[in-house]
Protein backbone atom coordinates (compact mmCIF):
# COMPACT_ATOMS: atom_id res chain seq x y z
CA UNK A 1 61.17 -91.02 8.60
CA UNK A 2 64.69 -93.06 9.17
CA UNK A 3 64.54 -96.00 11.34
CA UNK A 4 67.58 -96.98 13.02
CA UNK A 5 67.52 -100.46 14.52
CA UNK A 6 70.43 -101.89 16.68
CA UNK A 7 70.92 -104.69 18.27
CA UNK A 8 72.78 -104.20 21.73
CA UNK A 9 72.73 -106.32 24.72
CA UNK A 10 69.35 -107.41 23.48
CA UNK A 11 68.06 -103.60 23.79
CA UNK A 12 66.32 -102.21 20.63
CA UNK A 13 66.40 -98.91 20.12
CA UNK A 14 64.55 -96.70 17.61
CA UNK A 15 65.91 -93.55 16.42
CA UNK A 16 62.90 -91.35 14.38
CA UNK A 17 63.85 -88.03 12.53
CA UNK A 18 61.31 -86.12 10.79
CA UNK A 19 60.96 -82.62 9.31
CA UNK A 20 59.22 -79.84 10.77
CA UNK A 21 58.24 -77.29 8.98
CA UNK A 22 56.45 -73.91 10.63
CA UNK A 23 53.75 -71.85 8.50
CA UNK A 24 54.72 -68.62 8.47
CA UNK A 25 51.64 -66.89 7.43
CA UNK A 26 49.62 -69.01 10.65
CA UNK A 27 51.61 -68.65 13.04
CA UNK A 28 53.19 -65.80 14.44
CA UNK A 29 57.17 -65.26 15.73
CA UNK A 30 55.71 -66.89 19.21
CA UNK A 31 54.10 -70.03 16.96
CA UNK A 32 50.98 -68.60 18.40
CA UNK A 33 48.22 -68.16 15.44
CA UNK A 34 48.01 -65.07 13.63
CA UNK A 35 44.82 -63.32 13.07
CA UNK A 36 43.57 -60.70 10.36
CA UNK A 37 41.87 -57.73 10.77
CA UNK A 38 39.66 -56.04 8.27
CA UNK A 39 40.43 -52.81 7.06
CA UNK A 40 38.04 -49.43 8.16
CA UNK A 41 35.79 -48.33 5.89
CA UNK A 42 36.30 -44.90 3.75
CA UNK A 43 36.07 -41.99 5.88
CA UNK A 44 33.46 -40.08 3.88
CA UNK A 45 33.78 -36.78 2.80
CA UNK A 46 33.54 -33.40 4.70
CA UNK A 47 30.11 -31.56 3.08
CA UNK A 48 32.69 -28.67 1.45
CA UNK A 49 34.87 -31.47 0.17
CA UNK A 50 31.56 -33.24 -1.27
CA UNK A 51 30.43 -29.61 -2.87
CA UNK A 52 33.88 -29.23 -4.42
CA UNK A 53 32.88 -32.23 -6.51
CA UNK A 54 29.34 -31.48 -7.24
CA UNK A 55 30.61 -27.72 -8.15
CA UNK A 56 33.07 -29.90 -10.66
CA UNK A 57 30.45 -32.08 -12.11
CA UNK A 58 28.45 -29.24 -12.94
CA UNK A 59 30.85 -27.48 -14.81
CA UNK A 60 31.36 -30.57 -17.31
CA UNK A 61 27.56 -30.90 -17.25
CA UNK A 62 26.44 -27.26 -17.81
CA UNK A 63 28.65 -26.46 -20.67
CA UNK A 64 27.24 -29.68 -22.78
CA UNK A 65 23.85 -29.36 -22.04
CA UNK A 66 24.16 -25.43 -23.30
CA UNK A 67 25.31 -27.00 -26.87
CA UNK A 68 22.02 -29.10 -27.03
CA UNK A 69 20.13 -26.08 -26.60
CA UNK A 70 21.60 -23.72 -29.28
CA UNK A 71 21.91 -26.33 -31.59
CA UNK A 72 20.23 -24.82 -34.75
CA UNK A 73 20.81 -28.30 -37.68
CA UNK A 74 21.64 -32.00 -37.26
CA UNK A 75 25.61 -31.33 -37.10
CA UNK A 76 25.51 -29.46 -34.48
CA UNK A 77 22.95 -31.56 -32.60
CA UNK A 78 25.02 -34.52 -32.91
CA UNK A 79 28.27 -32.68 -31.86
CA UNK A 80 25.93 -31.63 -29.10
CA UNK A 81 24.49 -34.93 -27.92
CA UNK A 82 28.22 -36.57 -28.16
CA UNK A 83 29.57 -33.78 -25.90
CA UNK A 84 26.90 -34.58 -23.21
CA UNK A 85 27.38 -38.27 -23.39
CA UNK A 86 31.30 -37.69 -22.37
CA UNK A 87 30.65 -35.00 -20.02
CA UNK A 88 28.17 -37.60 -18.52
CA UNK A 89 30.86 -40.49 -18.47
CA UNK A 90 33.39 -37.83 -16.84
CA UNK A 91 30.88 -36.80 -13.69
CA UNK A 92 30.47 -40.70 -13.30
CA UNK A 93 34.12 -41.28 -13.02
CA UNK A 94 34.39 -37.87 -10.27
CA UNK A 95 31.69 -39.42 -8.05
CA UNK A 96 31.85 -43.19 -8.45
CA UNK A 97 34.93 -44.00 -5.49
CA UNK A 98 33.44 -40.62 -3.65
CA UNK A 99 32.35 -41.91 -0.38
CA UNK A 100 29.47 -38.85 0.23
CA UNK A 101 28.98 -37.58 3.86
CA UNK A 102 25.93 -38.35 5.74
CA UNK A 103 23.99 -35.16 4.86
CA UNK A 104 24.41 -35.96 0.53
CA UNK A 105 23.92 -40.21 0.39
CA UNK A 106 20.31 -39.84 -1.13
CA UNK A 107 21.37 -37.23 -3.79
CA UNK A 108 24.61 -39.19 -4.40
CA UNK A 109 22.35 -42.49 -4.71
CA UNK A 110 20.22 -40.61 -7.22
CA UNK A 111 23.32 -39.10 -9.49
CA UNK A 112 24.52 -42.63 -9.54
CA UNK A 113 21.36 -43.39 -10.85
CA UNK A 114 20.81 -40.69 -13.08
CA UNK A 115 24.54 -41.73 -14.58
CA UNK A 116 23.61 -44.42 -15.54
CA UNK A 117 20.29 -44.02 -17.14
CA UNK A 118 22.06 -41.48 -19.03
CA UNK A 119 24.49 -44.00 -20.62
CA UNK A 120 21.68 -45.41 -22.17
CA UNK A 121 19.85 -42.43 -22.59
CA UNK A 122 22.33 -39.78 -24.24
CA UNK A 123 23.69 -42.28 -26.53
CA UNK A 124 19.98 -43.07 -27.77
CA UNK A 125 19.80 -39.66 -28.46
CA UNK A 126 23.33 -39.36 -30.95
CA UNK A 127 21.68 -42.35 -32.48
CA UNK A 128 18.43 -40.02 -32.88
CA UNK A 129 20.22 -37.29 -34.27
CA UNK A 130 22.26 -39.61 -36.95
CA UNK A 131 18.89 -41.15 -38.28
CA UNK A 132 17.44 -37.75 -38.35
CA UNK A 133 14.56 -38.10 -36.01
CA UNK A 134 16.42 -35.34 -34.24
CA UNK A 135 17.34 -32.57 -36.18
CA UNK A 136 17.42 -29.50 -33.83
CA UNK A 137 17.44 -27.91 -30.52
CA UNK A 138 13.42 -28.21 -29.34
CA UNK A 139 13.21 -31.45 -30.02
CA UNK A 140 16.96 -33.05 -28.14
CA UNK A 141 15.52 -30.67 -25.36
CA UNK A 142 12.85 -32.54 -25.40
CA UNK A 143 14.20 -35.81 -25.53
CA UNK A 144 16.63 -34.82 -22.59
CA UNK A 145 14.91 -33.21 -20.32
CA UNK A 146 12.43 -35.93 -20.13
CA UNK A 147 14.16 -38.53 -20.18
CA UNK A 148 15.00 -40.51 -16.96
CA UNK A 149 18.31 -39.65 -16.47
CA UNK A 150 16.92 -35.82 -16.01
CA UNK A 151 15.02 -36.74 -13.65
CA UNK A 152 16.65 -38.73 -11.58
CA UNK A 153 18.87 -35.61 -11.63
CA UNK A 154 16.00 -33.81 -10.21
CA UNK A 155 15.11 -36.34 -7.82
CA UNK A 156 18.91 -35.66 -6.50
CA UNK A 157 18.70 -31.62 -6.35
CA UNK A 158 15.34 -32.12 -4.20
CA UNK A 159 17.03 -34.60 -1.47
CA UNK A 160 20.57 -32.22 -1.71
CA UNK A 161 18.18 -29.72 -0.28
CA UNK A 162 19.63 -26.20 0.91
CA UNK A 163 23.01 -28.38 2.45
CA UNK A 164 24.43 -28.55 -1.17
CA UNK A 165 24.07 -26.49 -4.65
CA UNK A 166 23.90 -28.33 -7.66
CA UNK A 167 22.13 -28.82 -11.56
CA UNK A 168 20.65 -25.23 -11.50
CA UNK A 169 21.40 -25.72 -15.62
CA UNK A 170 18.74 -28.60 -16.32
CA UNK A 171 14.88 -27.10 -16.89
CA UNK A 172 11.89 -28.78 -16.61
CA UNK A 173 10.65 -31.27 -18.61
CA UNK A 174 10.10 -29.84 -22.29
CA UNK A 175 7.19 -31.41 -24.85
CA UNK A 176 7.86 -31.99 -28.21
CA UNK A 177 6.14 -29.63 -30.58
CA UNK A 178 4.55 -29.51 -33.84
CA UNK A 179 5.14 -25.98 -35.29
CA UNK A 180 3.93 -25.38 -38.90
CA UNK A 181 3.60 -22.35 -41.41
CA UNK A 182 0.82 -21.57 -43.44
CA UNK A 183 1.00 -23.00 -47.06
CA UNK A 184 2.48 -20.45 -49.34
CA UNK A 185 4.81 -19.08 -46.64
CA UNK A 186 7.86 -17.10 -47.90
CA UNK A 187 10.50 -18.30 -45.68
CA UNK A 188 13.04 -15.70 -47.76
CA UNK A 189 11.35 -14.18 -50.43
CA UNK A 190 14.38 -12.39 -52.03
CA UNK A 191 13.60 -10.41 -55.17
CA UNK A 192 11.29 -11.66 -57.09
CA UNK A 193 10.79 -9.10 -60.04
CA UNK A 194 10.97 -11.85 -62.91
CA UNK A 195 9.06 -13.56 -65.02
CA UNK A 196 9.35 -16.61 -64.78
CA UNK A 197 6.76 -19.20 -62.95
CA UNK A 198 7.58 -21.91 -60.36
CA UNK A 199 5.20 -24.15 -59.11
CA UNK A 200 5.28 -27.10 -56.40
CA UNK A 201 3.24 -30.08 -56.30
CA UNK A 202 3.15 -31.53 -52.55
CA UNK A 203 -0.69 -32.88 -53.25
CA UNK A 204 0.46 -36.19 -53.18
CA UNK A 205 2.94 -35.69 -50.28
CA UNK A 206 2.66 -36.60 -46.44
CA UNK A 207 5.28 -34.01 -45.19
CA UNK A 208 5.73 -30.95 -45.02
CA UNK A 209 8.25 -29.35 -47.22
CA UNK A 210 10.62 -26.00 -47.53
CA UNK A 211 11.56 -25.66 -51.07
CA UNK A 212 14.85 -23.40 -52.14
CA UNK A 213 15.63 -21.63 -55.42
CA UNK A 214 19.27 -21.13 -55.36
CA UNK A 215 21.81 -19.25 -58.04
CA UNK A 216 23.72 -22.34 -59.93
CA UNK A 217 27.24 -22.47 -58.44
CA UNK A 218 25.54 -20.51 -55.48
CA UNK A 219 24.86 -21.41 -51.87
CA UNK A 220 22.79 -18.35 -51.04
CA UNK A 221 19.27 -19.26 -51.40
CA UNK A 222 17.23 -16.38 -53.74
CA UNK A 223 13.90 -17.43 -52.81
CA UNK A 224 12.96 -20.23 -50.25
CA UNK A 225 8.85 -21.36 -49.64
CA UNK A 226 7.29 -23.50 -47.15
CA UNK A 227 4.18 -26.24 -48.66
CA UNK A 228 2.10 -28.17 -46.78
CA UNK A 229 1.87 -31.94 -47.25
CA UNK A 230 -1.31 -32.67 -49.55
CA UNK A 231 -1.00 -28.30 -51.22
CA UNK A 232 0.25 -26.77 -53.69
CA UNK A 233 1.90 -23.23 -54.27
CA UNK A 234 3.12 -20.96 -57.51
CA UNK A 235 6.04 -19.17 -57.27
CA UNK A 236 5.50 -16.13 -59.23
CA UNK A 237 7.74 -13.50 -61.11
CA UNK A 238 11.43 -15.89 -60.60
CA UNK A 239 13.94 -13.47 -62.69
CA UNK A 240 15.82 -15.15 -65.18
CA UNK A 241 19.10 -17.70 -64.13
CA UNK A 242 19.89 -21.44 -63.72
CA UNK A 243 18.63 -22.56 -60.24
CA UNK A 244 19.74 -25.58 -57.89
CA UNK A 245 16.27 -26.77 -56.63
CA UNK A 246 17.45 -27.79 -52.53
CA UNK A 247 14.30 -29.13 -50.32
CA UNK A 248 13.85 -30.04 -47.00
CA UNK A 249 11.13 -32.04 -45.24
CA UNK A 250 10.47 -32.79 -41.91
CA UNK A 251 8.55 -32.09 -38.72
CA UNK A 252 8.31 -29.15 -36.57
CA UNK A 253 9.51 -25.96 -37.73
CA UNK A 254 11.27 -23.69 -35.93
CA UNK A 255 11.81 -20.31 -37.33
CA UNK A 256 14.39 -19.80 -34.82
CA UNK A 257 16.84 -22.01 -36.43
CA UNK A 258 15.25 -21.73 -40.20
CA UNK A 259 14.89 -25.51 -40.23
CA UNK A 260 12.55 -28.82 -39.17
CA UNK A 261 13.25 -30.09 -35.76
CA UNK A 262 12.28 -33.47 -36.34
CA UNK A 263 12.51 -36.47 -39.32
CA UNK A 264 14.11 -34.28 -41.58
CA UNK A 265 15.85 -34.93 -44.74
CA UNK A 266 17.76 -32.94 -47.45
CA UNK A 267 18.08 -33.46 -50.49
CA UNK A 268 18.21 -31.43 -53.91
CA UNK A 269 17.21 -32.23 -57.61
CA UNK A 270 20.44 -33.14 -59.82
CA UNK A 271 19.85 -31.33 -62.58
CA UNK A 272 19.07 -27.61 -62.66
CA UNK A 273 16.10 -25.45 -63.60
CA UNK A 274 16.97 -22.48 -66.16
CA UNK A 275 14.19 -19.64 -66.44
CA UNK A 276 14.48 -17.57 -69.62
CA UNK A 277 12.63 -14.54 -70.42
CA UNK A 278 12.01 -13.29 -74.43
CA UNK A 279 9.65 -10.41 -75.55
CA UNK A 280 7.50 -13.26 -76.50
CA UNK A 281 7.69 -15.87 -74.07
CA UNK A 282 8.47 -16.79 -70.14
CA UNK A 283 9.82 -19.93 -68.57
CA UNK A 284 7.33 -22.12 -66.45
CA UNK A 285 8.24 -25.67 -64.17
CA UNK A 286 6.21 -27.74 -62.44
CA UNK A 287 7.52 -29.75 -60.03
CA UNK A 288 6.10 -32.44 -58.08
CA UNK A 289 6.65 -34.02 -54.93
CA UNK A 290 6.01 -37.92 -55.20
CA UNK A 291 8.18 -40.78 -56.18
CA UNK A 292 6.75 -42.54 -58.76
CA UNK A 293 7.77 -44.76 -61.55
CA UNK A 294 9.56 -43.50 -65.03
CA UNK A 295 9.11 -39.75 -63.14
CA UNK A 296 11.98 -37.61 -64.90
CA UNK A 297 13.92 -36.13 -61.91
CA UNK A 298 16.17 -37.21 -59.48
CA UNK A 299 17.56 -36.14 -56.40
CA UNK A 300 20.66 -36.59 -53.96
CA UNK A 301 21.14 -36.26 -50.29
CA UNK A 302 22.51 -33.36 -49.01
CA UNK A 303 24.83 -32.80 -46.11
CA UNK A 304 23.72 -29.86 -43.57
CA UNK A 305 26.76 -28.31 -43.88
CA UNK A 306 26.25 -28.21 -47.40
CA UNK A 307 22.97 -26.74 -47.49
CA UNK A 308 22.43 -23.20 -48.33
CA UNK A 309 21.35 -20.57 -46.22
């Protein structure tokens, strides 16, 4: 503020000049006050507009969840699994700014839901797979179908009702199984018109196991046996060759696939076993199935692609 102070004919006078300055975002072009409104909600969807979607999330979901069920070894079960986690993280993307009409808010609350459970869920089950506690089809079926995400997925079919069509591809819950063969069980017998003897100790063993003669420098198995944990079995009348000695253990075996569904390993001896055949004499090994110390044979993991048919 400037003061001006004068003295005339014994008059003061005061002269005052101050700025003004005029808020723009209060006031209006008047200098009345300005007010804000809030925007309208979303209009929500039409129910053919909201079906388009779920028609779309199904076809990311139905195609994944049909490579968990033919998966047939633990490559293919984790490509599996990973393919359903990012079909899963798609659908959630589609629906989560989807403002669902009237008719579809508690199935839409339930996919929400089911998402993400299955976040959790379908990653715990690539994690599965990579430890080998899932090895196959059965058992990620299993695991998926009951897990919660699945049924929260049901819960949101039942309150879609007949008004909208959706997850016709997930089945009901599925229980893990414990499928076994008989000790002794030729899983492929091959030709066995040898002489030669071949016989597997799994007395000391808690697991079942599938063992595999196969041709050195081979990956087509010649003869392949299934022995129960705690038995024993002779392989009789091996013809004469160097063999790669492959075995797998687990739980569950499904023919279907030719393989354990469940804590399965692979592995095979490093060295070879040769059977030789003279008009005196035949070739007989013993193996058996039981770490133990100074034991003379050693074995290396195998990768399922790498293991022979």
């Amino acid at each position: 503020m400037l003061v001006l102070l004068c003295s005339v004919g014994g008059v003061a006078a005061f002269v005052a000049v101050s700025d003004r300055r005029t808020d723009s975002s209060a006031t209006g072009e008047d200098g009345d006050k300005a007010s804000s409104k809030p925007s309208s909600p979303p209009k929500p969807m039409s129910v053919a507009e909201y079906q388009a979607i779920l028609t779309e999330v199904d076809s990311l979901l139905g195609p994944a969840w049909q490579k968990v069920a033919g998966a047939t070894n633990r490559t293919t079960t984790s490509e599996a699994a990973t393919a359903l986690a990012q079909a899963t993280k798609d659908s959630e993307s589609r629906l989560a700014y989807v403002t669902a009409p009237p008719e579809a808010k508690g199935g839409h609350e339930h996919l929400m839901r089911a998402f993400a459970s299955a976040g959790n869920g379908f990653s715990d089950l690539a994690l599965t797979v990579q430890r080998g506690d899932v090895c196959a089809s059965s058992s990620a079926v299993a695991q998926v179908t009951g897990s919660v995400a699945a049924n929260e997925v049901r819960e949101a079919v039942k309150a879609f009702g007949t008004t909208f069509t959706f997850g016709a591809w997930l089945p009901a819950p599925a229980a893990q199984q414990d499928r076994k063969l008989a000790n002794g069980t030729y899983v492929k017998k091959g030709t066995l018109n040898g002489s030669g003897e071949f016989t597997i100790n799994n007395g000391g063993g808690d697991t079942d196991v599938v063992v595999s003669l196969v041709p050195k420098g081979t990956k087509v198995t010649a003869t392949t046996v299934y022995i129960s944990a705690g038995q024993t079995f002779k392989v009789k009348r091996v013809r004469d060759g160097s063999y790669d000695v492959y075995l797998a253990t687990g739980a569950d075996w499904d023919a279907g696939v030719a393989g354990f569904t469940r804590n399965c390993d692979l592995s095979k001896f490093t060295d070879p076993i040769d059977f030789k055949t003279t008009s005196r004499q035949y070739t007989t090994w013993e193996i058996t199935l039981k770490a133990s110390v100074g034991g003379n044979a050693h074995t290396d993991s195998v990768d399922p692609a790498d293991f022979p048919q």
